[in-house]
Protein backbone atom coordinates (compact mmCIF):
# COMPACT_ATOMS: atom_id res chain seq x y z
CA UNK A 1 0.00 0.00 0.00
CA UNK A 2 1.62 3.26 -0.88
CA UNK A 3 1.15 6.91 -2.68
CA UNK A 4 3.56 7.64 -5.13
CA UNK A 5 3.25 11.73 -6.35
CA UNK A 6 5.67 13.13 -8.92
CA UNK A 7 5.22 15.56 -11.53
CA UNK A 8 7.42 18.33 -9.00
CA UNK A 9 10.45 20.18 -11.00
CA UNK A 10 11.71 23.79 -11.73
CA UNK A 11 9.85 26.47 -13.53
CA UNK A 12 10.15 29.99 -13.81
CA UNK A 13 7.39 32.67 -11.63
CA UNK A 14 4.32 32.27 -13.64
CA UNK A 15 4.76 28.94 -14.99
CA UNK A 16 2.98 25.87 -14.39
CA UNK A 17 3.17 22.25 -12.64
CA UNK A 18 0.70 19.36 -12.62
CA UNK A 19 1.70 16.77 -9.70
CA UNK A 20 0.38 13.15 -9.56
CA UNK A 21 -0.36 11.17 -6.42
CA UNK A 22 -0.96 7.48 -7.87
CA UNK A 23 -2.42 4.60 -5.18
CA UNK A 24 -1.61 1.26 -4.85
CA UNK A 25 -2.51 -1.54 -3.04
CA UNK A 26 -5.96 0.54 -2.34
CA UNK A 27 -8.60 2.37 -4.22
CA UNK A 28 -8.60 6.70 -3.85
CA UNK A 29 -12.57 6.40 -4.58
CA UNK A 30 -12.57 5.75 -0.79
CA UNK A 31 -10.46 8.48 0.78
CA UNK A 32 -10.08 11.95 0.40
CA UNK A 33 -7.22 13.14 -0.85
CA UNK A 34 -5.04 15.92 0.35
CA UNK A 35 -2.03 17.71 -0.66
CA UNK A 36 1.04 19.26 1.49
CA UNK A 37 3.66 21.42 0.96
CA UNK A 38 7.06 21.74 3.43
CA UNK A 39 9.07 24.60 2.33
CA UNK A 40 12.92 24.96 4.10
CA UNK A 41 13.14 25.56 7.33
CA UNK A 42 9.13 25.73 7.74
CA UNK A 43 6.32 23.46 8.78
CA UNK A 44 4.10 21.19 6.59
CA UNK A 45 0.91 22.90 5.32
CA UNK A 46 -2.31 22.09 3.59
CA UNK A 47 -2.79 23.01 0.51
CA UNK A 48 -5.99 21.58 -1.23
CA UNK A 49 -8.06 18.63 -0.25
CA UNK A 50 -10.86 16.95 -2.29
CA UNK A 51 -13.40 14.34 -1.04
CA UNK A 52 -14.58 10.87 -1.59
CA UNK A 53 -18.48 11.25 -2.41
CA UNK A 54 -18.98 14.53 -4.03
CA UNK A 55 -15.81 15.58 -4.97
CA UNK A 56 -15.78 19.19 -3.12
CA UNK A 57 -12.53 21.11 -2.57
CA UNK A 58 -10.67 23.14 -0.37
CA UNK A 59 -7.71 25.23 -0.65
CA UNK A 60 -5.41 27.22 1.11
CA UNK A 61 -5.94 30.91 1.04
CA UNK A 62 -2.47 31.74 -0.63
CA UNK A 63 -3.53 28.75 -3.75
CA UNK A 64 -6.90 29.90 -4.29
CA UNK A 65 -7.18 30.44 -8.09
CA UNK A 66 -4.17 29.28 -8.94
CA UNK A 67 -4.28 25.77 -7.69
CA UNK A 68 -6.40 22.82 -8.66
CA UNK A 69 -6.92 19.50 -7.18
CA UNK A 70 -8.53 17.14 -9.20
CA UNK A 71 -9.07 13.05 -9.15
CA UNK A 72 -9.27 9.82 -11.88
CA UNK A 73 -10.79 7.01 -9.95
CA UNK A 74 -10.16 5.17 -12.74
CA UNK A 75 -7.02 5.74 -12.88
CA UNK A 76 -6.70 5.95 -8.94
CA UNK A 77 -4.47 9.53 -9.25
CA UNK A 78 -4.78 12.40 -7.97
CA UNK A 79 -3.63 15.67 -9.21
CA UNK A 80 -2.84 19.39 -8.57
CA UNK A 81 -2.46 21.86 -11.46
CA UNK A 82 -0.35 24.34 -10.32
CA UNK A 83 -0.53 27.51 -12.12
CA UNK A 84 0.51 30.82 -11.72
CA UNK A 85 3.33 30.09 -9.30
CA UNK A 86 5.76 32.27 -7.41
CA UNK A 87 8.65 31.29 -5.77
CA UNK A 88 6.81 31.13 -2.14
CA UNK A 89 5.34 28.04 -3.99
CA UNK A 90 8.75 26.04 -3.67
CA UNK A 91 8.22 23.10 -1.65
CA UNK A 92 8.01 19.77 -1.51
CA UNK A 93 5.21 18.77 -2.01
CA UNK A 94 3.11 15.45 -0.21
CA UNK A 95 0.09 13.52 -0.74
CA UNK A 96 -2.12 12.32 1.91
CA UNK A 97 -4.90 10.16 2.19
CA UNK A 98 -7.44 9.99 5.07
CA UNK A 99 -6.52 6.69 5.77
CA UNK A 100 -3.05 7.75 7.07
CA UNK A 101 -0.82 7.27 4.02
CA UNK A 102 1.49 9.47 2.78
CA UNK A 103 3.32 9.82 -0.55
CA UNK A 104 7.27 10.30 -0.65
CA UNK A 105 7.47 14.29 -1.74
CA UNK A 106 7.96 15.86 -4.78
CA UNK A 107 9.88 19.07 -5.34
CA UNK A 108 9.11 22.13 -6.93
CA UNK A 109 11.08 24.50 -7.17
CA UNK A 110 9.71 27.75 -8.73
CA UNK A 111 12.67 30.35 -9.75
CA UNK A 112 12.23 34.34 -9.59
């Protein structure tokens, strides 16, 4: 059983990012689905959540309108399109499921 996000890299202020958080070993159309960020020398925040049944959102204040989670039961991923992003955005980045998983971190890295 285990979450495995990716998609994290380097981009420029204003560019974009889409991260993956893929399940295995259990089905996402059972647990919400949240998303993290740790930036250095900081603690680890939420940053957008999305539910089992109908699918509503949250997001942090400083994502709102830029950020957008998303989920493929069918293809039991998660994602978070990342757009507009400034360099407060760099962070890695963790998935989180309600049933106490976590995936390993991505890293983006968003250059001024």
């Amino acid at each position: 059983v285990q979450l495995q996000a990716s998609g994290g890299g380097l981009v420029q202020t204003g560019g974009s990012l889409r991260l993956s958080c893929v399940a295995s070993g259990f089905s996402l159309g059972y647990t919400a689905i949240g998303w993290f960020r740790q930036a250095p020398g900081k603690e680890r925040e939420g940053v957008s959540c999305i539910r089992t049944r109908d699918r509503s959102t949250k997001y942090a204040e400083s994502v709102k309108g830029r950020f957008t989670i998303s989920r493929d039961n069918a293809k039991n991923t998660v994602y978070l399109q990342m757009n507009s992003l400034k360099p407060e955005d760099t962070a890695v980045y963790y998935c989180h499921s309600n049933l106490g998983y976590w995936g390993q971190g991505t890293l983006v890295t968003v250059s001024s």
